[in-house]
N, C-alpha and C. Protein backbone atom coordinates (compact mmCIF):
# COMPACT_ATOMS: atom_id res chain seq x y z
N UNK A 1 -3.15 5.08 33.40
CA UNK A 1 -4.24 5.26 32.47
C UNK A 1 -3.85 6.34 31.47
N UNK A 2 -4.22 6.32 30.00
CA UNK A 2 -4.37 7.40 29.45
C UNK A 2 -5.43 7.60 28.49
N UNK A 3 -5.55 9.08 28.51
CA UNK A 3 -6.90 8.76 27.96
C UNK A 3 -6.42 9.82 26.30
N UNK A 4 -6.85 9.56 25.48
CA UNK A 4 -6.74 10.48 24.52
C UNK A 4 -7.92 11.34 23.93
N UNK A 5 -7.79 12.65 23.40
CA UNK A 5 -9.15 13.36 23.41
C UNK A 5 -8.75 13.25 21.27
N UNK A 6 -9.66 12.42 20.64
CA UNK A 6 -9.18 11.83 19.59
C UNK A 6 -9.20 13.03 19.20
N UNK A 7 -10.57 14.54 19.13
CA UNK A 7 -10.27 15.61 18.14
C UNK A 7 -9.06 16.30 17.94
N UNK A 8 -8.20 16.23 19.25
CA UNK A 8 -7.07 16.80 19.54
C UNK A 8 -5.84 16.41 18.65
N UNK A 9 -5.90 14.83 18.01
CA UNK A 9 -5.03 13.86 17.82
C UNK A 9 -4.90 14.85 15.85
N UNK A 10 -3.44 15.20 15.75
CA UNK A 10 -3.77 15.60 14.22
C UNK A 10 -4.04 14.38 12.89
N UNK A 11 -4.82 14.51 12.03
CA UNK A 11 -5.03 13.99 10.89
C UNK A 11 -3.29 13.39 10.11
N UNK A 12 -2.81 12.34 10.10
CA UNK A 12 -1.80 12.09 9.36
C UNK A 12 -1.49 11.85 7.67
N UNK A 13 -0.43 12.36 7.10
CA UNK A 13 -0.57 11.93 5.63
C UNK A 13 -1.08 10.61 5.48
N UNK A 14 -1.55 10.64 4.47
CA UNK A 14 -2.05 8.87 3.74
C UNK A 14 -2.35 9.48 2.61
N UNK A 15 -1.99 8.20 2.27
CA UNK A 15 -1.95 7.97 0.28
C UNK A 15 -3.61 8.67 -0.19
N UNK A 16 -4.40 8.38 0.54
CA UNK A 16 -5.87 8.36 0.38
C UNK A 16 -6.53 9.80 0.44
N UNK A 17 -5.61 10.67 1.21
CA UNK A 17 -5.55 11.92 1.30
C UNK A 17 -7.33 12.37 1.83
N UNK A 18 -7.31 11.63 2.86
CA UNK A 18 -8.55 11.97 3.81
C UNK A 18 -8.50 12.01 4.79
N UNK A 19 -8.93 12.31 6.06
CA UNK A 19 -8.73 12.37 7.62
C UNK A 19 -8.84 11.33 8.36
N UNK A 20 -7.02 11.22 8.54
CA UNK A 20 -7.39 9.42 9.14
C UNK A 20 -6.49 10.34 10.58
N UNK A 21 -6.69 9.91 11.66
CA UNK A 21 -6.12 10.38 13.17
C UNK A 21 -5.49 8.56 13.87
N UNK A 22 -4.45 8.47 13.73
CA UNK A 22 -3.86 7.93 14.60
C UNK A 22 -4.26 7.83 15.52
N UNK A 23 -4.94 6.88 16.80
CA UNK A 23 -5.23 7.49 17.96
C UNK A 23 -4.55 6.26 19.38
N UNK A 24 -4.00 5.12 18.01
CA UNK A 24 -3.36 4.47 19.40
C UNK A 24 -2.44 3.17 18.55
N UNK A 25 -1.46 3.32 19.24
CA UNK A 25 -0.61 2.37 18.72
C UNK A 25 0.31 1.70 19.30
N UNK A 26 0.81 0.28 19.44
CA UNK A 26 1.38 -0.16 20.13
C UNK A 26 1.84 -1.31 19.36
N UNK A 27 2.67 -2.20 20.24
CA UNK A 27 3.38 -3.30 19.24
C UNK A 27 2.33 -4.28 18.80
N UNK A 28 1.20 -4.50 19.53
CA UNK A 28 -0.25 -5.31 19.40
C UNK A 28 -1.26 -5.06 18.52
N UNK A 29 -1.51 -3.77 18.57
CA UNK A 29 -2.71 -3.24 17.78
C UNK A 29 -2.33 -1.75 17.35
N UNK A 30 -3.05 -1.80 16.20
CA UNK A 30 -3.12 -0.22 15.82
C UNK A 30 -4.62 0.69 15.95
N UNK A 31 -4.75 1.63 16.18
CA UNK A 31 -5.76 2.18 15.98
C UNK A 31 -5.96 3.41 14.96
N UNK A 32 -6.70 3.35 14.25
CA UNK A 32 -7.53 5.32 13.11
C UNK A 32 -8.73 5.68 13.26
N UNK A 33 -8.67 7.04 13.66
CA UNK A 33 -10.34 7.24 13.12
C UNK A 33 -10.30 7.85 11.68
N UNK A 34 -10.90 6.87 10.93
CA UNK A 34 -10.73 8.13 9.64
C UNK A 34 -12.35 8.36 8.78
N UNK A 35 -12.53 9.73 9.01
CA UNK A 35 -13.62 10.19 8.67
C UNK A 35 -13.72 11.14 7.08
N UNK A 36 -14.56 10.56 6.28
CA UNK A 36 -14.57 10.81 5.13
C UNK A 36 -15.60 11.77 4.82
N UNK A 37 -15.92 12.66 4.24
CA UNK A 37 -16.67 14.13 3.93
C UNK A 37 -17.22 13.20 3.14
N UNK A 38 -18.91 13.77 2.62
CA UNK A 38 -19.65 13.43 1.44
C UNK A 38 -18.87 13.38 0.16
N UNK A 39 -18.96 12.54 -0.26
CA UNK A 39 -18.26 12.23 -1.75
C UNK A 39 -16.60 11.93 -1.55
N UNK A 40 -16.03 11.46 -0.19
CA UNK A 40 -15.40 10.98 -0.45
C UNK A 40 -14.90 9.53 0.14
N UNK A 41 -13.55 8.74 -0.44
CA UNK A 41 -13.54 7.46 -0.29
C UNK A 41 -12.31 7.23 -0.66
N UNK A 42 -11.78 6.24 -0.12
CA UNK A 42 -10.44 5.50 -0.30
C UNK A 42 -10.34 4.95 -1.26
N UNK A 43 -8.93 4.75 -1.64
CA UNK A 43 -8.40 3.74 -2.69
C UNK A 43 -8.71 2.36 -2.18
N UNK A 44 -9.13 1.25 -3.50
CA UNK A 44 -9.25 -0.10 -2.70
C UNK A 44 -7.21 -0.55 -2.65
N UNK A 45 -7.35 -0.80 -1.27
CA UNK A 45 -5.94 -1.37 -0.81
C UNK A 45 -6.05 -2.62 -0.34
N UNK A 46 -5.04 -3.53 0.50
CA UNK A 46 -4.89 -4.56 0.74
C UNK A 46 -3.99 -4.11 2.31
N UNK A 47 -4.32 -4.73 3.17
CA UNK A 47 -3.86 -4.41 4.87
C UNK A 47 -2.91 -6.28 4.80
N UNK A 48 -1.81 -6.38 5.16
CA UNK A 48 -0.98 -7.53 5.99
C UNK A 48 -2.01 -8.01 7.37
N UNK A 49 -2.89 -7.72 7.43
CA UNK A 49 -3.16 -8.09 9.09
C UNK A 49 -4.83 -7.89 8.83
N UNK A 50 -5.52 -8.33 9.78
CA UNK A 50 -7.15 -8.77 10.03
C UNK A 50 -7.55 -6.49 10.73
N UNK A 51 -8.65 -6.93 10.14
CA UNK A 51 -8.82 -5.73 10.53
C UNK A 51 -10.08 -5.44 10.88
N UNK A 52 -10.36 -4.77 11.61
CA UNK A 52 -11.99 -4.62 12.02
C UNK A 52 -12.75 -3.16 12.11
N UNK A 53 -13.69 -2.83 11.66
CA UNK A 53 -13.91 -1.33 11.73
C UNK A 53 -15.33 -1.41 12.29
N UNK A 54 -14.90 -0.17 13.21
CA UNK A 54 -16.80 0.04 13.76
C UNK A 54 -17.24 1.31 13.62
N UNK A 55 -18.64 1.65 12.87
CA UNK A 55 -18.70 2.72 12.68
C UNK A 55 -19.44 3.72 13.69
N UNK A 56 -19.00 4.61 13.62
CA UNK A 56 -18.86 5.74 14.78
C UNK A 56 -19.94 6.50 14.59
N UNK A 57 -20.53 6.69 13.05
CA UNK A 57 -20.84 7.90 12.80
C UNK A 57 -21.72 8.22 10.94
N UNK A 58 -22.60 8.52 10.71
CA UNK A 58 -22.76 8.06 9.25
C UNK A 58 -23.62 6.92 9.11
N UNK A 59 -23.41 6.78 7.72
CA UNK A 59 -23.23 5.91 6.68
C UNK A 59 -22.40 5.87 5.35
N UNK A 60 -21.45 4.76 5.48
CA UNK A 60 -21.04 4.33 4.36
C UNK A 60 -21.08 2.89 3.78
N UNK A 61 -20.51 3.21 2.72
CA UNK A 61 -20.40 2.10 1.67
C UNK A 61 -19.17 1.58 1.92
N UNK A 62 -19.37 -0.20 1.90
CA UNK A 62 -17.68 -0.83 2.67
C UNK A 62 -17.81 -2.15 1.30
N UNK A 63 -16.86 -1.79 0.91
CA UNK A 63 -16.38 -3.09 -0.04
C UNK A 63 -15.33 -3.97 -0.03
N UNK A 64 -15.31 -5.12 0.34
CA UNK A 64 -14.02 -6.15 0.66
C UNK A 64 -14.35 -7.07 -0.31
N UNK A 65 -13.42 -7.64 -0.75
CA UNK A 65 -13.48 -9.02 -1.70
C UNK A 65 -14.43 -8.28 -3.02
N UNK A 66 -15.52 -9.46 -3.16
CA UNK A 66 -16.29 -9.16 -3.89
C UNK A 66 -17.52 -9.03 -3.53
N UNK A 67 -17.51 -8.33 -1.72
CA UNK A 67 -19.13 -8.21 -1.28
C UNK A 67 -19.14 -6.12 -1.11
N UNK A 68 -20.25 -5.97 -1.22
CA UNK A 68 -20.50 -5.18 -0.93
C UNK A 68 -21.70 -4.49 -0.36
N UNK A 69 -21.31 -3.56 0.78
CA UNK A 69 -22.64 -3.38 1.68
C UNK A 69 -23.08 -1.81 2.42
N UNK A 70 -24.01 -1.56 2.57
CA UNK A 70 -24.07 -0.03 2.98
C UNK A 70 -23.96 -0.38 5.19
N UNK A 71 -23.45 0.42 5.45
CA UNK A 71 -23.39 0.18 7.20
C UNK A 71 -23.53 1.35 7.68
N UNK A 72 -24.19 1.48 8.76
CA UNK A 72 -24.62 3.03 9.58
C UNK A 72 -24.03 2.91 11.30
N UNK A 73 -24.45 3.44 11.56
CA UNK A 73 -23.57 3.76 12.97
C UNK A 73 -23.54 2.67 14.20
N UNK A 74 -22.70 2.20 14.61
CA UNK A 74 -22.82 0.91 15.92
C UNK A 74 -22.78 -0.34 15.08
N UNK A 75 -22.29 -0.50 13.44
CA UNK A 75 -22.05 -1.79 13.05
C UNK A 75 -20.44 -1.68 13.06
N UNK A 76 -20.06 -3.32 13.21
CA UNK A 76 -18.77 -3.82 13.27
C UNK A 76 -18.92 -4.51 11.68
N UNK A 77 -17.30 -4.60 11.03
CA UNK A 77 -17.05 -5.09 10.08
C UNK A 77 -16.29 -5.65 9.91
N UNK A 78 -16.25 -7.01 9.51
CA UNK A 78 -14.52 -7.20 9.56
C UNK A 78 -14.33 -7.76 8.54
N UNK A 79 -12.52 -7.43 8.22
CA UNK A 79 -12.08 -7.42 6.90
C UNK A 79 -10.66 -8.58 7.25
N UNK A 80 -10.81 -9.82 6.78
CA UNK A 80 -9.76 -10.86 6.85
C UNK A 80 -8.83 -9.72 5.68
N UNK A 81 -7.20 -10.25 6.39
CA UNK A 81 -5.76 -10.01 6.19
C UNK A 81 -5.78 -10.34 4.24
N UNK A 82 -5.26 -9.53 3.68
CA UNK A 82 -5.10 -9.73 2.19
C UNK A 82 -6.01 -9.40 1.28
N UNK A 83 -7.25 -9.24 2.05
CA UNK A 83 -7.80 -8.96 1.41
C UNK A 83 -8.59 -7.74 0.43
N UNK A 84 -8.90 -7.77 -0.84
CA UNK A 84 -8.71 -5.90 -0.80
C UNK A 84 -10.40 -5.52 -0.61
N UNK A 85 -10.15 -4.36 -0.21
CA UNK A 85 -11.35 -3.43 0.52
C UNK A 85 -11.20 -1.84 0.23
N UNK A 86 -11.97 -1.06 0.64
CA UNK A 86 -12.33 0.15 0.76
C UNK A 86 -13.80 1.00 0.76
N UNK A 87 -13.49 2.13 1.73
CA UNK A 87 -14.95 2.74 2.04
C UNK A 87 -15.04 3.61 1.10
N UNK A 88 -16.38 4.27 1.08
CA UNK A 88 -16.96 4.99 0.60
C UNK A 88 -18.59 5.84 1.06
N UNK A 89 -18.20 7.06 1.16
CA UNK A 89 -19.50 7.84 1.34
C UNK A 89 -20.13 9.00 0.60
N UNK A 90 -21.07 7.70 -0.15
CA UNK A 90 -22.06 8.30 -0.96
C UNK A 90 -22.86 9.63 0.00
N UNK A 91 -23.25 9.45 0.81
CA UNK A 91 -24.38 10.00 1.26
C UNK A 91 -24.00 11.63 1.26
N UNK A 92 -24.92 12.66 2.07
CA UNK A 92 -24.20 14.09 2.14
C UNK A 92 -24.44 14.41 3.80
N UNK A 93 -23.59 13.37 4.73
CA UNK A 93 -23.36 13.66 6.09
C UNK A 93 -22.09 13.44 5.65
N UNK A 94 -21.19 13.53 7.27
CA UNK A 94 -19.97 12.93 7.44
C UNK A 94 -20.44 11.48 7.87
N UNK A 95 -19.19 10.61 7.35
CA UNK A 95 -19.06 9.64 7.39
C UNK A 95 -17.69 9.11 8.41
N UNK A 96 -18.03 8.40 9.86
CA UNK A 96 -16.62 8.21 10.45
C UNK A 96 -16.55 6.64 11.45
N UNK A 97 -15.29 6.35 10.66
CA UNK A 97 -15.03 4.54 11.31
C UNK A 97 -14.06 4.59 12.13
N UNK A 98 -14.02 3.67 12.55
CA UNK A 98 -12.75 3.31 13.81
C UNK A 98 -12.38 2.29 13.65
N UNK A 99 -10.95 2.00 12.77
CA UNK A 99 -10.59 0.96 12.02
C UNK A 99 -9.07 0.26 12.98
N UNK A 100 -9.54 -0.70 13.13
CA UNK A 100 -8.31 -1.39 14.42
C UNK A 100 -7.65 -2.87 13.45
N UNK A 101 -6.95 -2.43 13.53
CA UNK A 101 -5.49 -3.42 12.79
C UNK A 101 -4.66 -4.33 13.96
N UNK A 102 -5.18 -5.87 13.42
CA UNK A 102 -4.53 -7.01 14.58
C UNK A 102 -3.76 -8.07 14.15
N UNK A 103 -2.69 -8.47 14.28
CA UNK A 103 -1.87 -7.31 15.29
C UNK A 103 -1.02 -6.34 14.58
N UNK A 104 -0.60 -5.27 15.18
CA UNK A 104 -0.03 -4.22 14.50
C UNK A 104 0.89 -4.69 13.17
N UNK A 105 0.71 -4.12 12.04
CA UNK A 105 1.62 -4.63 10.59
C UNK A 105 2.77 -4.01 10.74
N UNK A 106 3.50 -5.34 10.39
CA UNK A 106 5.09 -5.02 9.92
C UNK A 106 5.19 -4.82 8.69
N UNK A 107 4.23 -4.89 7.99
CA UNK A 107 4.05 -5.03 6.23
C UNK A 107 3.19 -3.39 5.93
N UNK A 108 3.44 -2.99 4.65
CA UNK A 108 2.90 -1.40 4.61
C UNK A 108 1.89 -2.12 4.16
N UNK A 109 0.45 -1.12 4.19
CA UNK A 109 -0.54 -1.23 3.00
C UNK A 109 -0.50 -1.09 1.80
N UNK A 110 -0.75 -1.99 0.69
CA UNK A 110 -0.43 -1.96 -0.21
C UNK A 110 -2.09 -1.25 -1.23
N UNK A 111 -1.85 0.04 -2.13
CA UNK A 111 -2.88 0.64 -2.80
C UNK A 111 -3.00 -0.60 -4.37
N UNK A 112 -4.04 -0.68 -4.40
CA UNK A 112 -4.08 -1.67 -5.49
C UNK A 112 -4.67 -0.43 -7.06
């Protein structure tokens, strides 16, 4: 068994330059928690692989394709492979998802 204590896990660079934590990775799946401060939000990018995010924490703003929607804590989202997306938190809490990548990409994310 292992268990990981995610606060422990450090924040890694990304292009997006917000607090994303690595917290599990393997040849199958990837795992991030990445939690965004009031007023901030990702670049819209494009992921190689299906991706699903559940939110932890908050509310934010999630845009894929051409839908867009506000989601608060205990919703799942999912974002089909290619397609471009990115969060955003308007509000003035923290905002934090748990974004799982299937199966793990051999392809980088591409920032659009």
């Amino acid at each position: 068994m292992i268990i990981t204590d995610v606060a422990q896990v450090p924040s890694g660079p990304n292009p997006h330059h917000v607090d994303a934590r690595k917290i599990y990775d393997s040849p199958h799946a990837m795992t991030v928690v990445i939690t965004l401060q009031p007023g901030e939000s990702l670049k819209k990018h494009i992921t190689p692989v299906d991706v699903f995010f559940y939110v932890l924490e908050g509310t934010g703003i999630v845009e894929i394709g051409d839908e867009k929607a506000e989601v608060t804590k205990d919703k799942l989202v999912e974002s089909p492979a290619r397609i471009p997306h990115r969060w955003i938190n308007q509000s003035t809490e923290v905002f934090r998802v748990l974004v799982v990548k299937v199966p793990k990409p051999t392809e980088e994310t591409k920032l659009l």
